[in-house]
N, C-alpha and C. Protein backbone atom coordinates (compact mmCIF):
# COMPACT_ATOMS: atom_id res chain seq x y z
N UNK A 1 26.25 60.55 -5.14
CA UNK A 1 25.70 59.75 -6.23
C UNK A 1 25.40 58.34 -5.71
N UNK A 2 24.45 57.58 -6.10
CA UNK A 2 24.28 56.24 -5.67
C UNK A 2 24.80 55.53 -6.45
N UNK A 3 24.50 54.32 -5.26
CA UNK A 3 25.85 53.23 -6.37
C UNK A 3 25.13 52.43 -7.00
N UNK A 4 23.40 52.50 -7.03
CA UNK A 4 22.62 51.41 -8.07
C UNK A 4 21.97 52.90 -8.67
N UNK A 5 21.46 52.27 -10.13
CA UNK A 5 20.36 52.73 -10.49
C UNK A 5 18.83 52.66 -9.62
N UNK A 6 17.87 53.40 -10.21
CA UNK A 6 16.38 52.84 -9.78
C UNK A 6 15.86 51.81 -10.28
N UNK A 7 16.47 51.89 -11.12
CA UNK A 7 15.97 50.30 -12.72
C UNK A 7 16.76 49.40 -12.23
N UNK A 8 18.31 49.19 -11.18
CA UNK A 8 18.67 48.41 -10.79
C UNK A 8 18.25 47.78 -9.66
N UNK A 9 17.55 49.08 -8.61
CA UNK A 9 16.77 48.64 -6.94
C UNK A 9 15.84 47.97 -7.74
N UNK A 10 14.57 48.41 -8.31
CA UNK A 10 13.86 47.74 -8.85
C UNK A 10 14.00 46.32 -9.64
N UNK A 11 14.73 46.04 -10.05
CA UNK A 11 15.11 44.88 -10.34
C UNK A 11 15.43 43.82 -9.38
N UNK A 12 16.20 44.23 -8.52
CA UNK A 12 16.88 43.81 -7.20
C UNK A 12 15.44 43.42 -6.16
N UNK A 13 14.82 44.54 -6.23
CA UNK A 13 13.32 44.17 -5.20
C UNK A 13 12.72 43.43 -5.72
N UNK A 14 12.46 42.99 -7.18
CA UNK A 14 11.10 42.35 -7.87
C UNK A 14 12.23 40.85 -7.66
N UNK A 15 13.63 40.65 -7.42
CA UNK A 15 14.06 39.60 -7.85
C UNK A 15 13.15 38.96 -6.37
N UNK A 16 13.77 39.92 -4.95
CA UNK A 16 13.45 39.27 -3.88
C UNK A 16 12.63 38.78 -3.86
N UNK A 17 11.08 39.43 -4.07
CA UNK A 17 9.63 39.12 -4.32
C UNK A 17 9.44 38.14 -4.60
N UNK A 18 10.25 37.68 -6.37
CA UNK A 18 9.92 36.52 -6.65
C UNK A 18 10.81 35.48 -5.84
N UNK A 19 11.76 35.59 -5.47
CA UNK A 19 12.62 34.55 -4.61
C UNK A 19 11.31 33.93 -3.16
N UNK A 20 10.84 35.22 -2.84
CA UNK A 20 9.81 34.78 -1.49
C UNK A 20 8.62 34.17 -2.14
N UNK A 21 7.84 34.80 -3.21
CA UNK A 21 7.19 33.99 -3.55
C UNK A 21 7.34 32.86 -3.83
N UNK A 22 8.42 32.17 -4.13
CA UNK A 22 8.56 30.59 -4.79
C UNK A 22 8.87 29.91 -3.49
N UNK A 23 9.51 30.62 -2.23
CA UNK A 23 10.10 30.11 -0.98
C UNK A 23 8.52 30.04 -0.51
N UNK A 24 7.27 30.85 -0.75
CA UNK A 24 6.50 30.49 -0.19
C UNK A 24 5.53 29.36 -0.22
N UNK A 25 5.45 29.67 -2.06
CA UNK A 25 4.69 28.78 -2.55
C UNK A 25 5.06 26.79 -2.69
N UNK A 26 6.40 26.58 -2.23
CA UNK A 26 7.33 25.46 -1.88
C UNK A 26 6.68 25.43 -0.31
N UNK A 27 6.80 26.28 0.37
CA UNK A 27 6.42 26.37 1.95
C UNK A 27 4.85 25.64 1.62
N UNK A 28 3.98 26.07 1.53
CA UNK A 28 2.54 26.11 1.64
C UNK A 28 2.58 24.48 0.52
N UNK A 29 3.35 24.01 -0.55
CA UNK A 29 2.86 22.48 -1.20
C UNK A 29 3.69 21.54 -0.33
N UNK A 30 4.76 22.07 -0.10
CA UNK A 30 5.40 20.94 1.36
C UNK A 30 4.53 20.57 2.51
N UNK A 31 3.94 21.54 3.02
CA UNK A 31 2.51 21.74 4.34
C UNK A 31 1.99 20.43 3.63
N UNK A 32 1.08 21.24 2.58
CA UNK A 32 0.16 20.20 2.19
C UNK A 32 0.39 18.55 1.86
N UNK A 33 1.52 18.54 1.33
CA UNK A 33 2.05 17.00 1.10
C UNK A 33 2.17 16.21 2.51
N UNK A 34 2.45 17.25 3.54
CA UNK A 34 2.74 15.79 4.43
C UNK A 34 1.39 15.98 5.46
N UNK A 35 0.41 16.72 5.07
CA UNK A 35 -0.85 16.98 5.88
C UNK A 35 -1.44 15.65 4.79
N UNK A 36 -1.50 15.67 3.64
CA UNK A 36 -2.07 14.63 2.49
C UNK A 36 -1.68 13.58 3.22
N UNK A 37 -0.02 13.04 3.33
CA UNK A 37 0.09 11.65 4.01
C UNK A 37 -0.18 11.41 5.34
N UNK A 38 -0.39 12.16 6.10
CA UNK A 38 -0.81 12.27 7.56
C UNK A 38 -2.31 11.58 7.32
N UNK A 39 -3.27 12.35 6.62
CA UNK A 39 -4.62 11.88 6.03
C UNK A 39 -4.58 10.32 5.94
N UNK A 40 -3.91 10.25 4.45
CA UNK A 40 -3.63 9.13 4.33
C UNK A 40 -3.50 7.77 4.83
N UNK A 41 -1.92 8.51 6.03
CA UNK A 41 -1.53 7.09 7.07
C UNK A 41 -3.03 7.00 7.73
N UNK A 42 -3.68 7.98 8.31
CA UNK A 42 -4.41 7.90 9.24
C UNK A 42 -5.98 7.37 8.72
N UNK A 43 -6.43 7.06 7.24
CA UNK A 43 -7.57 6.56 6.67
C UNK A 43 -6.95 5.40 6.35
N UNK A 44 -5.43 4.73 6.23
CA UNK A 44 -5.32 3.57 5.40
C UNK A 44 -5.46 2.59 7.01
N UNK A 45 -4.98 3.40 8.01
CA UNK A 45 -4.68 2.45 9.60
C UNK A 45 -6.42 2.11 9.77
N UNK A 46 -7.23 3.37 9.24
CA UNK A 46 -8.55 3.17 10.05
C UNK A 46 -9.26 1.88 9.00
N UNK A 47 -8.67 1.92 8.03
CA UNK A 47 -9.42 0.64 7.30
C UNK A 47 -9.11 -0.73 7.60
N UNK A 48 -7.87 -0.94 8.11
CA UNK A 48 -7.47 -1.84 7.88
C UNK A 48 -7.47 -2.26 9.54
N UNK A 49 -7.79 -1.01 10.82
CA UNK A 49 -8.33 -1.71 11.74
C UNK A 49 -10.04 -2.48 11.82
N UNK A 50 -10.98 -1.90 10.47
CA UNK A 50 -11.65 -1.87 9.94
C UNK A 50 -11.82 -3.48 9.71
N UNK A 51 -10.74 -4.06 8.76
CA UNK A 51 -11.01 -5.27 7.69
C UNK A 51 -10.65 -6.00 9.12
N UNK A 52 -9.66 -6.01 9.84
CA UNK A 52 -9.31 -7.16 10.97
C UNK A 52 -10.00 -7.11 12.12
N UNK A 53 -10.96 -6.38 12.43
CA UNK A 53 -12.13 -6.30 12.98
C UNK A 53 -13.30 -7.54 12.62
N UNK A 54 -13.15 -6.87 11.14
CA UNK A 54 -14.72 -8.12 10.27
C UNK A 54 -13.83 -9.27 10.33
N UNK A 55 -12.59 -9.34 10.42
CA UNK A 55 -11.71 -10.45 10.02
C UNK A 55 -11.77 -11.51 11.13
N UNK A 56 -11.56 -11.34 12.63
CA UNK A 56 -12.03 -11.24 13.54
C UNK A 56 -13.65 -11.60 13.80
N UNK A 57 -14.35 -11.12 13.76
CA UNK A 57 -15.96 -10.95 13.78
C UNK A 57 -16.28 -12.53 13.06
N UNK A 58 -15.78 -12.78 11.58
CA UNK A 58 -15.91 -13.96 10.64
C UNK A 58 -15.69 -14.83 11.52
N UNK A 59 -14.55 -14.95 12.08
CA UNK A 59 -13.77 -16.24 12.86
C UNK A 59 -14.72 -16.70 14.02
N UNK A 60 -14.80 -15.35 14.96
CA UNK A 60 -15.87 -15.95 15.97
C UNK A 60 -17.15 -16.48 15.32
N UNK A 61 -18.00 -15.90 14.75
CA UNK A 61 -18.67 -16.78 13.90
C UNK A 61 -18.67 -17.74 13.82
N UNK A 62 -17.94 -18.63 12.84
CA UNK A 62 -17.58 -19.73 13.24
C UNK A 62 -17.33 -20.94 14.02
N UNK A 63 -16.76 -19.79 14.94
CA UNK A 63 -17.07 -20.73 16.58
C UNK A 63 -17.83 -20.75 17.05
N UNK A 64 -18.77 -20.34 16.37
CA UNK A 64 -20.78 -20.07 17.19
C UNK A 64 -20.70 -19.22 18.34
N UNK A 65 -19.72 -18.37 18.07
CA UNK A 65 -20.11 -17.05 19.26
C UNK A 65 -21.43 -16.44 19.06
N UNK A 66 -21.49 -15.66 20.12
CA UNK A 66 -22.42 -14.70 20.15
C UNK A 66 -22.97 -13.47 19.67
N UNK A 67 -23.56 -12.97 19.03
CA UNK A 67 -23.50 -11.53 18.16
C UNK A 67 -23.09 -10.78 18.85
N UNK A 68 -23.29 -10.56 20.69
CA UNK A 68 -23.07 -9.58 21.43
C UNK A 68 -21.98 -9.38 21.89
N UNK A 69 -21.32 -11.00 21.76
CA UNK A 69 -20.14 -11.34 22.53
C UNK A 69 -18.83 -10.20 21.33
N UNK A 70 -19.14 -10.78 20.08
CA UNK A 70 -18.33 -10.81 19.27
C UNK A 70 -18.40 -8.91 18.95
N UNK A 71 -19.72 -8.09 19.04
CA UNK A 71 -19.80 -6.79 19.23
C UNK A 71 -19.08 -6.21 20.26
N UNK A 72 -18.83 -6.75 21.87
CA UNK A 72 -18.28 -6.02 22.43
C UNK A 72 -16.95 -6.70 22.33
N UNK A 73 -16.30 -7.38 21.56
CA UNK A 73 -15.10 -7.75 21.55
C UNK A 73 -14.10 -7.13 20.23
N UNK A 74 -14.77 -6.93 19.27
CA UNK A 74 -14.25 -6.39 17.89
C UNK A 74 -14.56 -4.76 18.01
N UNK A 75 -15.82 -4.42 18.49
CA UNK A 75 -16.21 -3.04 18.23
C UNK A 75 -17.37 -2.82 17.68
N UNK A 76 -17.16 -4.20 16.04
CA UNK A 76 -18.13 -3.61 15.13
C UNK A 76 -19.84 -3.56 15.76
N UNK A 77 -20.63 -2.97 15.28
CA UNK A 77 -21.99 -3.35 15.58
C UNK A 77 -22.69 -4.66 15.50
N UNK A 78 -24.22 -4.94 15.67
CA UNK A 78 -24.32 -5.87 15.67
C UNK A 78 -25.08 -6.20 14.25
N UNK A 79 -25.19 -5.10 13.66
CA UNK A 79 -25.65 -5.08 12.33
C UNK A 79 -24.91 -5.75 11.57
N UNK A 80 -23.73 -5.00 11.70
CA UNK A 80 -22.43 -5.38 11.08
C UNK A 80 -22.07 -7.09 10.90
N UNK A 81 -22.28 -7.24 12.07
CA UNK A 81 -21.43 -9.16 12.51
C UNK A 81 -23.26 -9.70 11.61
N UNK A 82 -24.08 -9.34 11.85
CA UNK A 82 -25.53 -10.27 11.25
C UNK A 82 -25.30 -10.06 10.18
N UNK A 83 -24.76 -8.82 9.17
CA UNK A 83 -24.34 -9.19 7.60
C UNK A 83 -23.11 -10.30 7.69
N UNK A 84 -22.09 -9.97 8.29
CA UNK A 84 -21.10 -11.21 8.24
C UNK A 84 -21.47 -12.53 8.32
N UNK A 85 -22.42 -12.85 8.82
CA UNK A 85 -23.23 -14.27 9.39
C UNK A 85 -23.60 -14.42 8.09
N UNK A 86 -24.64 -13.85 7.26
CA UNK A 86 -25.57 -13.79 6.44
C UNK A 86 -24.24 -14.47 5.44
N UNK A 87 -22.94 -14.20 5.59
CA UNK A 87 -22.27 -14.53 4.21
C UNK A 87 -21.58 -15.84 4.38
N UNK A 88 -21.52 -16.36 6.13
CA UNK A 88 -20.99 -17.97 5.87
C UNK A 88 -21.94 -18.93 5.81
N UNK A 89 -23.52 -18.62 5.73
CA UNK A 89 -24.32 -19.43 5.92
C UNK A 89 -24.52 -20.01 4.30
């Protein structure tokens, strides 16, 4: 004679199921949360090497650098530094 019912295995299997499903579905929004802040760190660093770049770019300006000088020294283009100009004049 067995020592569970079938209505008891069955119960017992659907519990596991759902136990893995929730272990999975925790697995797969954990992934995503720290793939989100990975994103994140990695768009908030690129802006803000971004702003201290133009931040940078402004200053030489100022000192009557050069558009080219100040392009190969910051990064930005030279488009970029001739709008910056355009805004201390």
């Amino acid at each position: 004679r067995a020592a569970y019912s079938s209505e008891q295995l069955d119960a017992y299997y659907q519990w596991k199921i759902d136990i893995m499903t929730v272990r999975s579905i925790y697995t797969d929004a954990s992934h995503a949360r720290k793939e989100g802040l990975a994103e994140g760190r990695k768009e908030g660093l690129a802006e803000g090497e971004s702003k201290k770049g133009m931040e940078i770019a402004l200053n030489m300006l100022k000192k009557g650098m050069f558009v080219e000088d100040i392009s190969d020294v910051t990064g930005l283009s030279k488009h970029q530094i001739e709008e910056l100009k355009e805004h201390i004049k």
